[in-house]
C-alpha atoms as a PDB file:
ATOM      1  CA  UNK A   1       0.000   0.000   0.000  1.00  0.00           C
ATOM      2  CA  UNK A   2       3.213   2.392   0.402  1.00  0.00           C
ATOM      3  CA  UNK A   3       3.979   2.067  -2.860  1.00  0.00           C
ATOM      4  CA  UNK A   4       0.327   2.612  -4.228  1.00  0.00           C
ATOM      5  CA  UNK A   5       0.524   5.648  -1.683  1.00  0.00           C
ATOM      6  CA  UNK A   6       3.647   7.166  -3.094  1.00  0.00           C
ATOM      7  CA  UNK A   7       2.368   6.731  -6.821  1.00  0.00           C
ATOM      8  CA  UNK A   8      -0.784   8.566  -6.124  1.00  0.00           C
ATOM      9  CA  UNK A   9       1.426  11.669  -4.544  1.00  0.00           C
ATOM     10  CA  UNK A  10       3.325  11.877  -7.805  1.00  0.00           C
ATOM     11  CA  UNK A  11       0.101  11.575 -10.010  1.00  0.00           C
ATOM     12  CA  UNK A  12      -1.092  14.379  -7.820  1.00  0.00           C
ATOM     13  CA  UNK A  13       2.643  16.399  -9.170  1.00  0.00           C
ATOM     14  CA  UNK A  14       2.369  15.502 -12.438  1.00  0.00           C
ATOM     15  CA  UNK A  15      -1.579  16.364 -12.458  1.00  0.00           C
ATOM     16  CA  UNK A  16      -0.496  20.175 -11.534  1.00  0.00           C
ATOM     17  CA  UNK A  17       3.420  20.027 -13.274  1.00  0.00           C
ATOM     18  CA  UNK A  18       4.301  23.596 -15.041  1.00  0.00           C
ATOM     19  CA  UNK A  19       7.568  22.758 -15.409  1.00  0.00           C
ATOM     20  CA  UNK A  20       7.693  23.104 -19.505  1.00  0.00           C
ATOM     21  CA  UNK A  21       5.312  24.623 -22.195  1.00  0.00           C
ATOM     22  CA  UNK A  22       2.891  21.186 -22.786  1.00  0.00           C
ATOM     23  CA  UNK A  23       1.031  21.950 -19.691  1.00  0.00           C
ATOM     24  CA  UNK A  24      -0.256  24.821 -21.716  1.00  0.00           C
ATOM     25  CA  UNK A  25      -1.390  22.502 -24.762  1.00  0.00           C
ATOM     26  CA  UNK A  26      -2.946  19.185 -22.970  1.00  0.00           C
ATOM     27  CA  UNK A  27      -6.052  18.862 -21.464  1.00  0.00           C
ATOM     28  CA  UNK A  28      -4.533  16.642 -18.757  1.00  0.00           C
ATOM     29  CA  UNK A  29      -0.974  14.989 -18.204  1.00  0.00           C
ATOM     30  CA  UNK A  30      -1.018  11.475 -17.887  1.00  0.00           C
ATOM     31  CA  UNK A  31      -0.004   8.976 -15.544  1.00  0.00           C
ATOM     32  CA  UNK A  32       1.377   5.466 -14.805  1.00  0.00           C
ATOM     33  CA  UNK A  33      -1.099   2.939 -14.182  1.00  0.00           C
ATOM     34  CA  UNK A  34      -0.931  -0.598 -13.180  1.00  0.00           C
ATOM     35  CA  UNK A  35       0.541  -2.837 -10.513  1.00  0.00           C
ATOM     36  CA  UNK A  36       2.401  -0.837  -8.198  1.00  0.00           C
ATOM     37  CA  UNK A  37       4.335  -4.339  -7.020  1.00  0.00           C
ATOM     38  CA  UNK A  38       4.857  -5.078 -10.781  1.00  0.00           C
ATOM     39  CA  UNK A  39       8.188  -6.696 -12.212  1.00  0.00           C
ATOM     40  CA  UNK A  40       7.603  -5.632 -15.154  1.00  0.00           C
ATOM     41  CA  UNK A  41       7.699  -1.802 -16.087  1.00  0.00           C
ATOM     42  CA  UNK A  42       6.926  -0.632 -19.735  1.00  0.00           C
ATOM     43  CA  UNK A  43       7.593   3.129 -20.938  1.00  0.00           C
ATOM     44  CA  UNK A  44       6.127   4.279 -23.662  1.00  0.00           C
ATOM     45  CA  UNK A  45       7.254   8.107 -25.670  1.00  0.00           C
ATOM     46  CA  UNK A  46       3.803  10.042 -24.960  1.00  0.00           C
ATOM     47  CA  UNK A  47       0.085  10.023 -24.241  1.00  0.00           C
ATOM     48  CA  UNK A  48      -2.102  10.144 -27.856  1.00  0.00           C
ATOM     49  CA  UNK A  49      -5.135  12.260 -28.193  1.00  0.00           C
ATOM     50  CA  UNK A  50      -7.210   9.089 -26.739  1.00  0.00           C
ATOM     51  CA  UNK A  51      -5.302   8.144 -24.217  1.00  0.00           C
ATOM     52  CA  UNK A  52      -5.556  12.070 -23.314  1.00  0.00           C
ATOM     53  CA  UNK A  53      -8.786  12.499 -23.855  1.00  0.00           C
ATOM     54  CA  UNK A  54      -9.686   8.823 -21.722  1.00  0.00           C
ATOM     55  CA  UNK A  55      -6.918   9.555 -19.157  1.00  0.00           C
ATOM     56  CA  UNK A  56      -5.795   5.628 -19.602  1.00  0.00           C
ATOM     57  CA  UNK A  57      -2.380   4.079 -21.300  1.00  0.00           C
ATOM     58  CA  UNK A  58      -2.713   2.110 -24.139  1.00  0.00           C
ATOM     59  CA  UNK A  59      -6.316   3.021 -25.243  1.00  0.00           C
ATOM     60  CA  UNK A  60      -7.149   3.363 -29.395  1.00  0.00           C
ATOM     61  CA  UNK A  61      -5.524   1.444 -32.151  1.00  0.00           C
ATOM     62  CA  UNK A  62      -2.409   1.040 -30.522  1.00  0.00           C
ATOM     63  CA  UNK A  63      -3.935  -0.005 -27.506  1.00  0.00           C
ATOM     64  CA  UNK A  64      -5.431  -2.848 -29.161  1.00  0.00           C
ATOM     65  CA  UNK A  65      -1.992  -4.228 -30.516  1.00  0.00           C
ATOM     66  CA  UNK A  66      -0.684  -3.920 -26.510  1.00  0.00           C
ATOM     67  CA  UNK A  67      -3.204  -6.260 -25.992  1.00  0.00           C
ATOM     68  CA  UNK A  68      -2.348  -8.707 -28.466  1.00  0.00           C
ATOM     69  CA  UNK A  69       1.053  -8.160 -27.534  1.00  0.00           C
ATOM     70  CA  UNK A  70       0.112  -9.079 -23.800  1.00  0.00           C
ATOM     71  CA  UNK A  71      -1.942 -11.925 -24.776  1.00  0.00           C
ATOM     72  CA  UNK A  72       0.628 -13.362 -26.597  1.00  0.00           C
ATOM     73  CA  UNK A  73       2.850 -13.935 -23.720  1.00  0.00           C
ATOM     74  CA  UNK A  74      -0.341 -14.533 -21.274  1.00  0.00           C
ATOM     75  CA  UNK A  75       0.201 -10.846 -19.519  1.00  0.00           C
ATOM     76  CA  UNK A  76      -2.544  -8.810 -18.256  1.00  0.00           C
ATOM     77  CA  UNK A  77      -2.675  -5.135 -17.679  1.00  0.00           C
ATOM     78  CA  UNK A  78      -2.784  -5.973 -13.900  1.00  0.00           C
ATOM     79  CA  UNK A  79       0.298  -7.442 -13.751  1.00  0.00           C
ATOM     80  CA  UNK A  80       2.624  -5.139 -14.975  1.00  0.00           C
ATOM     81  CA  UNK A  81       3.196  -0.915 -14.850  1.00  0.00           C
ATOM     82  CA  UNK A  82       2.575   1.638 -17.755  1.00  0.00           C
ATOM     83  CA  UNK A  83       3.826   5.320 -17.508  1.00  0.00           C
ATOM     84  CA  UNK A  84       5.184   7.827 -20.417  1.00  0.00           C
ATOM     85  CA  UNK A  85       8.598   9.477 -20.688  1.00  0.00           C
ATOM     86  CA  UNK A  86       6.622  12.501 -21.396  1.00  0.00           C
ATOM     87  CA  UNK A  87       3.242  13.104 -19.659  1.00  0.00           C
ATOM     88  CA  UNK A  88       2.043  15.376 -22.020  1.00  0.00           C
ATOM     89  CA  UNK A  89       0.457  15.174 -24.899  1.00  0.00           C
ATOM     90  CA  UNK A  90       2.959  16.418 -27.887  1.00  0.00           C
ATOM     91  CA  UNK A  91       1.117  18.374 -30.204  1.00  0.00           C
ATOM     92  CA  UNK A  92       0.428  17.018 -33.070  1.00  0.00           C
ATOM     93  CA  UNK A  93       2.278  13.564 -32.260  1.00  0.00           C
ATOM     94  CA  UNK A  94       5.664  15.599 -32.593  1.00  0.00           C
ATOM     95  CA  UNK A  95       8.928  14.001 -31.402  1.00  0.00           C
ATOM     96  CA  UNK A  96       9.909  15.251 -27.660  1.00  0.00           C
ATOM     97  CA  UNK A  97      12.296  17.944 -27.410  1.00  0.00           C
ATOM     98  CA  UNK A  98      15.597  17.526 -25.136  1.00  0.00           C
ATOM     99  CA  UNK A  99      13.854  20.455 -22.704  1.00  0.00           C
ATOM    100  CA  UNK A 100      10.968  18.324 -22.491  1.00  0.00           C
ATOM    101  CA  UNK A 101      12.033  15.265 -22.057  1.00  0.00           C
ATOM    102  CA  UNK A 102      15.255  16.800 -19.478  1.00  0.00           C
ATOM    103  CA  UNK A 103      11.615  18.676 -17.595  1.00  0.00           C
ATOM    104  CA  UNK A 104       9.434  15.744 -17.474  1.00  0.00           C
ATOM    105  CA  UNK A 105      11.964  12.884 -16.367  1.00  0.00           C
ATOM    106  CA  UNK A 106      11.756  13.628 -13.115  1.00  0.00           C
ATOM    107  CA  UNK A 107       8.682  12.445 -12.970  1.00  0.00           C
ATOM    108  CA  UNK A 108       9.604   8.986 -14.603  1.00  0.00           C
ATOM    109  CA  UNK A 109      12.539   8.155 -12.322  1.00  0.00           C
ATOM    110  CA  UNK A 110      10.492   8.777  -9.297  1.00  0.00           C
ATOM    111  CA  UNK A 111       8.213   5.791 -10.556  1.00  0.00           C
ATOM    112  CA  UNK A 112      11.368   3.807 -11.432  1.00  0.00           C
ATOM    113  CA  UNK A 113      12.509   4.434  -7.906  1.00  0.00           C
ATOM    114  CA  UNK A 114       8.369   3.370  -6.438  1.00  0.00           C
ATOM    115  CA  UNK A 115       8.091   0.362  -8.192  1.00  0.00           C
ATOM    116  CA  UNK A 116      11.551  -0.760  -8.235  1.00  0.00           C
ATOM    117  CA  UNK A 117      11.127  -3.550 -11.043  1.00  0.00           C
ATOM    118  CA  UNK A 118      12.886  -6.307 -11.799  1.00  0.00           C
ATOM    119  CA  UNK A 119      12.555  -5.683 -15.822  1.00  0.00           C
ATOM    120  CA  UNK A 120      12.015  -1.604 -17.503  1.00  0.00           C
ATOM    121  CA  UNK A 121      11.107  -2.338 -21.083  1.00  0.00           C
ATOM    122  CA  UNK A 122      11.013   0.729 -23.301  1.00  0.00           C
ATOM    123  CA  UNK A 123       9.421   0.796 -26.216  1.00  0.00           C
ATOM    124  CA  UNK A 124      10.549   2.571 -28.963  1.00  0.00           C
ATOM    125  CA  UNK A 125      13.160   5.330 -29.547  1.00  0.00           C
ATOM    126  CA  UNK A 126      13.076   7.776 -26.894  1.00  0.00           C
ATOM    127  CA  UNK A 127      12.469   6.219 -24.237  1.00  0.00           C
ATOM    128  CA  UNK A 128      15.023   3.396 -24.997  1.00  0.00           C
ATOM    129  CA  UNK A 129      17.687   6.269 -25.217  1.00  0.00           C
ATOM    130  CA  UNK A 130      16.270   8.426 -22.227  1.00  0.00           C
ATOM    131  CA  UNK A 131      17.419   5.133 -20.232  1.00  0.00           C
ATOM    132  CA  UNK A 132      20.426   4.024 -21.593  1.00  0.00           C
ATOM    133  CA  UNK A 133      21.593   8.057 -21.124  1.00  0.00           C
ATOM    134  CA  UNK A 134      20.573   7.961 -17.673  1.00  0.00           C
ATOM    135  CA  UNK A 135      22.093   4.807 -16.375  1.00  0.00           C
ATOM    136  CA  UNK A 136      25.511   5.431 -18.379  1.00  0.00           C
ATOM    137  CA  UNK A 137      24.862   2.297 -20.745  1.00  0.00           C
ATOM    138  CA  UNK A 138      26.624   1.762 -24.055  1.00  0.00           C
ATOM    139  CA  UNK A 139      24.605   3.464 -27.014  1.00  0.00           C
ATOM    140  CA  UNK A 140      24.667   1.112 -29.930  1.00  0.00           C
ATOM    141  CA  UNK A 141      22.902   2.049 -33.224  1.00  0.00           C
ATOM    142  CA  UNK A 142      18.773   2.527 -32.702  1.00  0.00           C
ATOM    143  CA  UNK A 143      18.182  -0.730 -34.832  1.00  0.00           C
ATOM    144  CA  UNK A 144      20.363  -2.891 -32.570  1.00  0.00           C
ATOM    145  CA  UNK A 145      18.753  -1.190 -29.423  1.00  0.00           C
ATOM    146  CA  UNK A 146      15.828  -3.553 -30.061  1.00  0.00           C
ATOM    147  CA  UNK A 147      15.758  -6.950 -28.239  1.00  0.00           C
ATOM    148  CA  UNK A 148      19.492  -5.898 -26.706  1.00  0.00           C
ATOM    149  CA  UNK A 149      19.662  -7.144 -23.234  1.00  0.00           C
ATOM    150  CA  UNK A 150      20.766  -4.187 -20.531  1.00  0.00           C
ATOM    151  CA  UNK A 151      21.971  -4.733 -17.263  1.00  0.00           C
ATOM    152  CA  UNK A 152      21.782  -1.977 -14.677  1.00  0.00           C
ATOM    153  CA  UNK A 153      22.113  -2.137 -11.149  1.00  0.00           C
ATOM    154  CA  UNK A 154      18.931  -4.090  -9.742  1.00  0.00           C
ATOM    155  CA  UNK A 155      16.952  -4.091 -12.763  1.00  0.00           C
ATOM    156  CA  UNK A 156      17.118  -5.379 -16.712  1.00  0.00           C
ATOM    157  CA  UNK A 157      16.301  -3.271 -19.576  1.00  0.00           C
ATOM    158  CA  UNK A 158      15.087  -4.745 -22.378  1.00  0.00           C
ATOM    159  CA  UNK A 159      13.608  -2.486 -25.265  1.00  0.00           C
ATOM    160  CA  UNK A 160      11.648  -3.245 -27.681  1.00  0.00           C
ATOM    161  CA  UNK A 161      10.057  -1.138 -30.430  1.00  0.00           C
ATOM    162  CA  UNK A 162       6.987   1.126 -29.619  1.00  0.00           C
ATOM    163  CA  UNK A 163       3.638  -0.922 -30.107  1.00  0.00           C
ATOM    164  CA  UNK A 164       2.372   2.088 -33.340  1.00  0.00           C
ATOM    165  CA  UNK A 165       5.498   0.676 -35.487  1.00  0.00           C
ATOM    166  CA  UNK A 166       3.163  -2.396 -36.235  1.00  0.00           C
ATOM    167  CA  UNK A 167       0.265  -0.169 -37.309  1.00  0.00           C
ATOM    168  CA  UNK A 168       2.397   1.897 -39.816  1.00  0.00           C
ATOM    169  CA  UNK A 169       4.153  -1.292 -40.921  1.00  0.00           C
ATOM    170  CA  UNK A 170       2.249  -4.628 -40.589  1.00  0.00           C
ATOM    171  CA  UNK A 171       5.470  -6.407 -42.154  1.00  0.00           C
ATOM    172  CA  UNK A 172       7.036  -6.065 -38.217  1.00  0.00           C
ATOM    173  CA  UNK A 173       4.860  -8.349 -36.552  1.00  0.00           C
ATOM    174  CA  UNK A 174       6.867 -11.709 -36.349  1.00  0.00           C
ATOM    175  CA  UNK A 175       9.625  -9.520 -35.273  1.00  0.00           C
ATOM    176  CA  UNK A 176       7.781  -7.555 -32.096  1.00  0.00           C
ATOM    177  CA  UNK A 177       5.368 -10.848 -31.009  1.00  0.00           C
ATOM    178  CA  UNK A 178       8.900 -12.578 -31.292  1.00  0.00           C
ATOM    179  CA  UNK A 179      10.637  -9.929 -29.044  1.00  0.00           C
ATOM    180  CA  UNK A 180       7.505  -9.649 -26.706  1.00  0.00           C
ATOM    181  CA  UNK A 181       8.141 -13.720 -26.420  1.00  0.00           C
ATOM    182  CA  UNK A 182      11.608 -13.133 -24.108  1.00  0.00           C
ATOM    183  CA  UNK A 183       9.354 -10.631 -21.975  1.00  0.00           C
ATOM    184  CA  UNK A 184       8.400 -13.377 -19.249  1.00  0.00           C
ATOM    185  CA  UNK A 185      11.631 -15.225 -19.234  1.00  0.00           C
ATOM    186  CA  UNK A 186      13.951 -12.372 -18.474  1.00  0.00           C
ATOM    187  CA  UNK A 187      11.074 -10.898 -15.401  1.00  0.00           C
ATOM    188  CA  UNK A 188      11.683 -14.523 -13.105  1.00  0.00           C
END
């Protein structure tokens, strides 16, 4: 219940954050959700317009291919924690900007340091390198980011690429239900 405790404090601080322009542009800033006890701990980039709008992760198209995703490797949503490297919606789906993200990190490593799990799992670009910058990890090229094994301290990383790819390119699919496959091996 501590933990559940301290999670609903920082929703509170993200809720009311000012610290960059977005606040100005969102109708509300979004926050983690799931088990606070979870092992596993998935970041996407952003909130969408629906998951804005609904004030849940995962919710619209790409939602629906998290779920298939989960199902795959028999995960629920209760099992595991959701958050955003960003809270804010970007407008216009833009890419983060190095203020933003640098402003809105905070927030993120707070719930890294709550939930304390066993296995982070980034998905996509910018939260993969957001991580690997911030515990001093070796950079290699974006493409070989994916499915790369980290080891930092008391927890794996292990990104894989954000859940949209698939609905821009169908021809990924093998790959990510093949990456999302090592997902409950590497959490015992």
């Amino acid at each position: 219940m501590h933990k559940q405790r301290a999670l609903g404090h920082l929703c509170r601080d993200i809720k009311a954050c000012c610290r960059c322009p977005l606040h100005e542009s969102t109708e509300q800033a979004l926050c983690g959700e799931g088990n606070a006890d979870a092992s596993l701990f998935f970041i996407a980039q952003a909130p969408g317009e629906t998951e804005e709008r609904v004030g849940r992760m995962f919710m619209g198209p790409t939602g629906v291919v998290v779920d298939q995703l989960f199902q795959s490797v028999h995960l629920s949503r209760d099992e595991v924690y959701m958050t955003n490297l960003i809270k804010c919606r970007l407008p216009g789906n833009r890419k983060p900007k190095k203020e933003e993200i640098e402003r809105c990190s905070i927030y993120l490593d707070r719930e890294i340091e709550i939930v304390r799990p066993r296995l982070i799992i980034p998905m996509g670009y910018y939260a993969t390198c957001y991580l690997l910058d911030r515990y001093g990890l070796t950079h290699t090229p974006a493409k070989e980011q994916i499915g790369r094994l980290y080891v930092s301290g008391s927890f794996l990383i292990y990104p894989v690429r954000h859940p949209s790819a698939l609905l821009h390119n169908p021809s990924l699919r093998d790959e990510m239900f093949k990456d999302f496959e090592r997902i409950p091996l590497l959490s015992e």
